[in-house]
Structures are given as C-alpha cells and as structure tokens.
PDB file of N, CA and C in Angstrom:
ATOM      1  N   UNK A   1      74.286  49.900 -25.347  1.00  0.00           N
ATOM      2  CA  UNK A   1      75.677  49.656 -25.065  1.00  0.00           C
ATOM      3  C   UNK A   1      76.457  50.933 -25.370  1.00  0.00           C
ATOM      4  N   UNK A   2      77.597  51.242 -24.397  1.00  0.00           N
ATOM      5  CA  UNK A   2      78.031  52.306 -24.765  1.00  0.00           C
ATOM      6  C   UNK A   2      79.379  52.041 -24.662  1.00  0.00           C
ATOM      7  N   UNK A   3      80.156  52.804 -25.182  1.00  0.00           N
ATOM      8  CA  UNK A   3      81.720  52.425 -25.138  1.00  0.00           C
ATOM      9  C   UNK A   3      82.342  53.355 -24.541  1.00  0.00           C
ATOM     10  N   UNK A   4      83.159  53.088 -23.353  1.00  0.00           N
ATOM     11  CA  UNK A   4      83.898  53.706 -22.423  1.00  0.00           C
ATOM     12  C   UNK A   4      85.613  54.514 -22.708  1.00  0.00           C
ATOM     13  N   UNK A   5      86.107  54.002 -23.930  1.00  0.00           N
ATOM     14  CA  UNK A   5      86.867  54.683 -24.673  1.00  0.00           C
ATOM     15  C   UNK A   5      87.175  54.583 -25.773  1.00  0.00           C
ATOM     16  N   UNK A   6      88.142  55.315 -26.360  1.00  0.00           N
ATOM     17  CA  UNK A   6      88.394  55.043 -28.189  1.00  0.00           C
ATOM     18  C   UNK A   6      89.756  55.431 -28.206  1.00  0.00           C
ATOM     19  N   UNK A   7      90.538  54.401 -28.890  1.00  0.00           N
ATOM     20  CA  UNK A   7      91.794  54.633 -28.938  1.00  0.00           C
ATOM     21  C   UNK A   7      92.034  53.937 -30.251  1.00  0.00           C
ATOM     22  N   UNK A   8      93.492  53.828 -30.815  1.00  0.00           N
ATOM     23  CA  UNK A   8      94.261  52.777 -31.199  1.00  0.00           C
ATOM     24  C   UNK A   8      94.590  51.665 -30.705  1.00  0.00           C
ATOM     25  N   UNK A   9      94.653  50.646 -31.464  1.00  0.00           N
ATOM     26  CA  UNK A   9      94.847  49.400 -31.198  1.00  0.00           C
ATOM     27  C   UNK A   9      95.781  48.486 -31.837  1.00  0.00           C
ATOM     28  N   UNK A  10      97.270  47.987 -31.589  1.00  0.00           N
ATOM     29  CA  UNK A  10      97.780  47.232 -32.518  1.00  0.00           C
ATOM     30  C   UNK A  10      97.616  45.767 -32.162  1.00  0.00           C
ATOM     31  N   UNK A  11      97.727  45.136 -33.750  1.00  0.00           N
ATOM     32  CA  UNK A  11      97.084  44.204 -33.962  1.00  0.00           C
ATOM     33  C   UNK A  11      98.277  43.019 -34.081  1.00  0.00           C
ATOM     34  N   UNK A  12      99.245  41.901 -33.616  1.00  0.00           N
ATOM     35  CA  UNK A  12     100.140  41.410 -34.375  1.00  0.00           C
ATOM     36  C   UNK A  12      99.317  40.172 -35.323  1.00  0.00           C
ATOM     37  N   UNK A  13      99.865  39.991 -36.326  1.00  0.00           N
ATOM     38  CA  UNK A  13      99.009  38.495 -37.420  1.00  0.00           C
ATOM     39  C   UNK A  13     100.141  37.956 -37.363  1.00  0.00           C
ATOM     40  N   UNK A  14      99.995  36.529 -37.852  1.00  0.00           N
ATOM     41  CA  UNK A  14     100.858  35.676 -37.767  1.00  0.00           C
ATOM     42  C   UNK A  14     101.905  35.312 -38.165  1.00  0.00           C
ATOM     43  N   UNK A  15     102.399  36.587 -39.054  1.00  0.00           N
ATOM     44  CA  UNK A  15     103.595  36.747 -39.891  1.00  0.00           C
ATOM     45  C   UNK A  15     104.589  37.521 -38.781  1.00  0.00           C
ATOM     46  N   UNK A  16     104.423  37.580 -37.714  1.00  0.00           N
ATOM     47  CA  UNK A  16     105.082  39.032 -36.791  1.00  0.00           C
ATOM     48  C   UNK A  16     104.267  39.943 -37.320  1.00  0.00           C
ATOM     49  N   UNK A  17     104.408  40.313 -37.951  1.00  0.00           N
ATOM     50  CA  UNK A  17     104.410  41.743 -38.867  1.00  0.00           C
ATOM     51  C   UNK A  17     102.723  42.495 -37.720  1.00  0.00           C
ATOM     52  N   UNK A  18     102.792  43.426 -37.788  1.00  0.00           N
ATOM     53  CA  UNK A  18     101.588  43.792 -36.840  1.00  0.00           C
ATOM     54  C   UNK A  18     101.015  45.179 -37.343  1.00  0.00           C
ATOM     55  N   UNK A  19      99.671  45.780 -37.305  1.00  0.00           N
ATOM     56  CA  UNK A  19      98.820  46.857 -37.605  1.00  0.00           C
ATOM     57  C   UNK A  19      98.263  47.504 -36.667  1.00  0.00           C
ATOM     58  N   UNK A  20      98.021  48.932 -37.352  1.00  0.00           N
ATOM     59  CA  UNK A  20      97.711  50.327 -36.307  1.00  0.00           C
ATOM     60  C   UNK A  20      95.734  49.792 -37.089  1.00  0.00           C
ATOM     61  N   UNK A  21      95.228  49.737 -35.420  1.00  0.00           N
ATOM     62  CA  UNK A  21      93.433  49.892 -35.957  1.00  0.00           C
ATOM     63  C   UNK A  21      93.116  51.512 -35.064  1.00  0.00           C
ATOM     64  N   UNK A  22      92.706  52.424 -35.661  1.00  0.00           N
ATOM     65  CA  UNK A  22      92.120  53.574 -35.345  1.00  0.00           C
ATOM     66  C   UNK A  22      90.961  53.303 -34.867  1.00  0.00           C
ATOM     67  N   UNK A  23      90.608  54.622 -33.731  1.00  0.00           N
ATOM     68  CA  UNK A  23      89.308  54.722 -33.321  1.00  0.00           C
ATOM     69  C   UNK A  23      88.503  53.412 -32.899  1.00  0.00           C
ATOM     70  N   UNK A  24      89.144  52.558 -32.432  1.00  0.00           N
ATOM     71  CA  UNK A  24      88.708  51.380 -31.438  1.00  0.00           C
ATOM     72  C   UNK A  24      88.071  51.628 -30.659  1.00  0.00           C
ATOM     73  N   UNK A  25      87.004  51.136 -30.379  1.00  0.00           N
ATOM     74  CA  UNK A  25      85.939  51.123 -29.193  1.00  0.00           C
ATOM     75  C   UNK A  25      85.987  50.161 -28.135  1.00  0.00           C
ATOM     76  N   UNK A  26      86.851  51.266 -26.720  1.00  0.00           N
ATOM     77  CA  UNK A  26      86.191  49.912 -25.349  1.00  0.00           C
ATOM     78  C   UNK A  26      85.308  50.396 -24.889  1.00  0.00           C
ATOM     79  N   UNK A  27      84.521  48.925 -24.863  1.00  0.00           N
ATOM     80  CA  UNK A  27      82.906  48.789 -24.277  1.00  0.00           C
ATOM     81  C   UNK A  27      83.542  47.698 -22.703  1.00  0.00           C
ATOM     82  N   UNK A  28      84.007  48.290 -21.422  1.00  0.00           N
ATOM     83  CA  UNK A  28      84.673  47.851 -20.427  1.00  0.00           C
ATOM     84  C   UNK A  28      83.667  46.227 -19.945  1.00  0.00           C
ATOM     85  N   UNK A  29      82.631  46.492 -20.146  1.00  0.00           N
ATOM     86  CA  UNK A  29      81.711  44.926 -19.516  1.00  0.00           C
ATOM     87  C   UNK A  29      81.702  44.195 -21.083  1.00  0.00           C
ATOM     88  N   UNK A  30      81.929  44.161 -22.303  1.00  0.00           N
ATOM     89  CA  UNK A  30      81.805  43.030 -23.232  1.00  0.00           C
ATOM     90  C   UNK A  30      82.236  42.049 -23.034  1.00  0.00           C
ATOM     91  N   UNK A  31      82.321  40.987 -22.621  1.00  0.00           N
ATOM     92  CA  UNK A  31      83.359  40.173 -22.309  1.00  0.00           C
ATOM     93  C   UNK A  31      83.929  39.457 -23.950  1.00  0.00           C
ATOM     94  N   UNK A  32      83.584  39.765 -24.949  1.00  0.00           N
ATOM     95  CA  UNK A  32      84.346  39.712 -25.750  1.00  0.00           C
ATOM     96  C   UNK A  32      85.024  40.475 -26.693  1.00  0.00           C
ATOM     97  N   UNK A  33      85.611  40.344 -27.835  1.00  0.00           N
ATOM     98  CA  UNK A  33      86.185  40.742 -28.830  1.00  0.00           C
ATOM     99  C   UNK A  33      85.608  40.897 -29.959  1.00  0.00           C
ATOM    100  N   UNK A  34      84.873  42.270 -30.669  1.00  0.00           N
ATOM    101  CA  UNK A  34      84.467  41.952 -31.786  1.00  0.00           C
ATOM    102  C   UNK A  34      85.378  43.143 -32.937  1.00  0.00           C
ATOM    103  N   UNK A  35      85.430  42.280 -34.065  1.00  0.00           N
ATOM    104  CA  UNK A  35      86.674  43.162 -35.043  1.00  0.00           C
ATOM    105  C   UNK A  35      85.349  43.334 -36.312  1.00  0.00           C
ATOM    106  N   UNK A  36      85.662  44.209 -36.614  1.00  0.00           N
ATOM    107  CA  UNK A  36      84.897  44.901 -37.793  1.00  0.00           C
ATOM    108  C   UNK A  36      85.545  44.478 -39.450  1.00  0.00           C
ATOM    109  N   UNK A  37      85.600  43.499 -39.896  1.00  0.00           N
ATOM    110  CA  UNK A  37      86.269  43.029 -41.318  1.00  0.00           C
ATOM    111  C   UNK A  37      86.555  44.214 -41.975  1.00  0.00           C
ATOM    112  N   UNK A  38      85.316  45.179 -42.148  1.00  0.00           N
ATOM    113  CA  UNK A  38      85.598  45.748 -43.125  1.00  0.00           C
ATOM    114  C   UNK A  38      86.481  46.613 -42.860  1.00  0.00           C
ATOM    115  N   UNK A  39      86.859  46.880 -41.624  1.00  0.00           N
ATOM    116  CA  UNK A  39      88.023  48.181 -40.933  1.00  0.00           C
ATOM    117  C   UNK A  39      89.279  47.599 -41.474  1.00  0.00           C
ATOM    118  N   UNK A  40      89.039  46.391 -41.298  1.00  0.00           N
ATOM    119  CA  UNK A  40      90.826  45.082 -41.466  1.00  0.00           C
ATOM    120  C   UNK A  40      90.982  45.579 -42.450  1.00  0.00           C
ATOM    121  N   UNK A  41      90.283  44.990 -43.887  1.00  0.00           N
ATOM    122  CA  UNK A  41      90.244  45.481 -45.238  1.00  0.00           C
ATOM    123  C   UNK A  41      90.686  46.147 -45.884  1.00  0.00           C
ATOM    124  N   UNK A  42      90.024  47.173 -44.921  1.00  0.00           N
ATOM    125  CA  UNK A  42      90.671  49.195 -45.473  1.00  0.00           C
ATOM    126  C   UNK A  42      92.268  49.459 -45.119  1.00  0.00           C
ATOM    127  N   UNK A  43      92.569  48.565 -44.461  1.00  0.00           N
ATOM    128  CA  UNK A  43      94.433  48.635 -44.100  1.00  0.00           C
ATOM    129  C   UNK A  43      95.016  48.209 -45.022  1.00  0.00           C
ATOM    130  N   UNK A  44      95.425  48.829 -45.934  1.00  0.00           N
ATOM    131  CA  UNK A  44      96.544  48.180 -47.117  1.00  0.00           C
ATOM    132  C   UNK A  44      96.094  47.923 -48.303  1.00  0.00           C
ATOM    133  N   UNK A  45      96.607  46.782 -48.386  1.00  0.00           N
ATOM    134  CA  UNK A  45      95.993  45.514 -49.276  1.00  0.00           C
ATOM    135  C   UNK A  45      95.389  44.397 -48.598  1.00  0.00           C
ATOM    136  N   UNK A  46      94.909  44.546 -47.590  1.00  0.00           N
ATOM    137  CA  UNK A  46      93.890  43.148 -47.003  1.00  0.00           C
ATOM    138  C   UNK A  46      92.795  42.647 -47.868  1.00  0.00           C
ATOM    139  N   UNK A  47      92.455  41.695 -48.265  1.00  0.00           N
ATOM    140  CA  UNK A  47      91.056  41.456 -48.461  1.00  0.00           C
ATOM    141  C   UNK A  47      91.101  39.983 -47.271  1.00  0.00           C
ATOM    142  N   UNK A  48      89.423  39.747 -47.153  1.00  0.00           N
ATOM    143  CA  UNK A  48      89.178  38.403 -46.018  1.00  0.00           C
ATOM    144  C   UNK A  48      88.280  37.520 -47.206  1.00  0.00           C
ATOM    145  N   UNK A  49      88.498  36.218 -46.359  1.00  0.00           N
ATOM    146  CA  UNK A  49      87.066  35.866 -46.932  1.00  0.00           C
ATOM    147  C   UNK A  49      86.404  35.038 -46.062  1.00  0.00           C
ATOM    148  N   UNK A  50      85.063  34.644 -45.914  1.00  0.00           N
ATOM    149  CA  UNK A  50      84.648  34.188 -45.049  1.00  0.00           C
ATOM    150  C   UNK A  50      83.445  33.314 -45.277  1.00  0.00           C
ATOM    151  N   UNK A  51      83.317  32.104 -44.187  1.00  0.00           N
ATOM    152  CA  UNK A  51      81.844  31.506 -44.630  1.00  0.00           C
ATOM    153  C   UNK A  51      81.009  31.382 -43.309  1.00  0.00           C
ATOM    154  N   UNK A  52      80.560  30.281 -43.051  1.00  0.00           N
ATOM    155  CA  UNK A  52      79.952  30.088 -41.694  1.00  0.00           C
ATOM    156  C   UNK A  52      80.653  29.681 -40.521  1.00  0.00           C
ATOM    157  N   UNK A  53      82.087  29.308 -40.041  1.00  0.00           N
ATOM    158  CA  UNK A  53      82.981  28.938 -39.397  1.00  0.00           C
ATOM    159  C   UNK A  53      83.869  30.123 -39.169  1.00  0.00           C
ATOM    160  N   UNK A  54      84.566  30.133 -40.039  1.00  0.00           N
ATOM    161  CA  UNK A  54      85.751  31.192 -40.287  1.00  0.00           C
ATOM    162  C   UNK A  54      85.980  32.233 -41.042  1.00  0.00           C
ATOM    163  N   UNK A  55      86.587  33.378 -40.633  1.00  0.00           N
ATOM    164  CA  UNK A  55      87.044  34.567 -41.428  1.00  0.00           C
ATOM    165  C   UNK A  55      88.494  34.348 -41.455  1.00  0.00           C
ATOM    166  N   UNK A  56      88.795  34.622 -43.049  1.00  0.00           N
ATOM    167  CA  UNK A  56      90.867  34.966 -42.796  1.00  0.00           C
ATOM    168  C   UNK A  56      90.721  36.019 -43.499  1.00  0.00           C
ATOM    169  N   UNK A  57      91.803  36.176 -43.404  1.00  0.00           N
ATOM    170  CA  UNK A  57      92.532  37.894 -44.199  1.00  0.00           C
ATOM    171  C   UNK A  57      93.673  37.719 -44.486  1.00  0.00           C
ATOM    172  N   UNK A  58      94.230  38.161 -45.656  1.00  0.00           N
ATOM    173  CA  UNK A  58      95.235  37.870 -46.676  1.00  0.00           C
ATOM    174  C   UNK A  58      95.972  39.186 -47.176  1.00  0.00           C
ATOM    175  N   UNK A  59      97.299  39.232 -46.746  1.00  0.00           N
ATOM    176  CA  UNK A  59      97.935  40.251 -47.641  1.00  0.00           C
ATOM    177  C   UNK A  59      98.935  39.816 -48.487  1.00  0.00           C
ATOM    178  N   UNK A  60      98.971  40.359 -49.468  1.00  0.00           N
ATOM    179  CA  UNK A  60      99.436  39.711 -50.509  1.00  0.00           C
ATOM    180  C   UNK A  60      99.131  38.587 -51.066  1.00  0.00           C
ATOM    181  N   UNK A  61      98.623  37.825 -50.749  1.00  0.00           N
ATOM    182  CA  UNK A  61      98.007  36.638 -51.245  1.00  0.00           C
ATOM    183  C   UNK A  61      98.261  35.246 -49.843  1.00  0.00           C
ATOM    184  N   UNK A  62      99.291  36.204 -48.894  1.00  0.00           N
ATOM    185  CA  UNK A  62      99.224  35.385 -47.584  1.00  0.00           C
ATOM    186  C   UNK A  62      98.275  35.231 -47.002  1.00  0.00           C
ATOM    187  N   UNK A  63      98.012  34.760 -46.244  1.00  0.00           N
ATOM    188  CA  UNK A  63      97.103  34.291 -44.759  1.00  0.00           C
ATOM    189  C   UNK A  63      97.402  34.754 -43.523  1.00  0.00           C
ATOM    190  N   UNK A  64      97.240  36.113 -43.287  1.00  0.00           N
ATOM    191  CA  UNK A  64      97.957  36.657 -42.229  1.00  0.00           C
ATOM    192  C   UNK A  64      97.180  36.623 -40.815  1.00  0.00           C
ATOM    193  N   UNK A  65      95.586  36.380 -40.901  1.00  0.00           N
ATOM    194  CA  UNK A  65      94.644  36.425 -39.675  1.00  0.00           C
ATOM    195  C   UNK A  65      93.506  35.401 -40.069  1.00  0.00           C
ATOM    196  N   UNK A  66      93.096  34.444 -38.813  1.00  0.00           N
ATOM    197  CA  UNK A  66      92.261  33.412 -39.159  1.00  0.00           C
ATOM    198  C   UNK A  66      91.539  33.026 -37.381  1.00  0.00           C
ATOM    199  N   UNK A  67      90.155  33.446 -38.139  1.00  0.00           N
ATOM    200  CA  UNK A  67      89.535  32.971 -36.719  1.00  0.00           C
ATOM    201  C   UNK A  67      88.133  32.614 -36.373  1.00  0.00           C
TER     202      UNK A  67
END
C-alpha cells in the first residue's frame, strides 16, 4: 500500500473545538479511515482509552472523540 499524499488534516471533536493532525497519509483507494491513537495523544493533553468496541479521547477530563 502506498500513500498518494501527506498533508495536514483538521480534525473537529465534539466540543466544536477542532485539531491540526500533521503529516497525514492519503492512501486514494482505502475506502476507509484509519487514525493512529497514539498521534491523537501527542496533541496536548489527550489521553484515550479503549477496549474491544470503542476508543474515546479526553481532554481535560472531557470526552471530546468516541468511536
């Protein structure tokens, strides 16, 4: 698989409030979406947590991304 470009990417979460992701990879035939946790993470104060269903991510102790 190879990825056809690399850019920035903003992100909005469910607060409005929205984030810059660097060095994003489009792969033009994926037909989906895959996000890297640990990239989320490294923005701020994020931490996630996650089990077999769902990942969220929390700033400040909010719930800002869930999926």
């Amino acid at each position: 698989m190879y990825a056809d470009y690399r850019g920035t990417v903003k992100i909005r979460v469910k607060s409005s409030r929205s984030m810059l992701l660097s060095k994003v990879l489009y792969v033009l035939k994926l037909s989906v979406n895959l996000l890297l946790s640990k990239k989320v993470c490294s923005y701020r104060n994020i931490t996630g947590t996650f089990n077999n269903k769902t990942m969220s991510f929390f700033c400040e102790n909010k719930k800002i991304m869930e999926a």
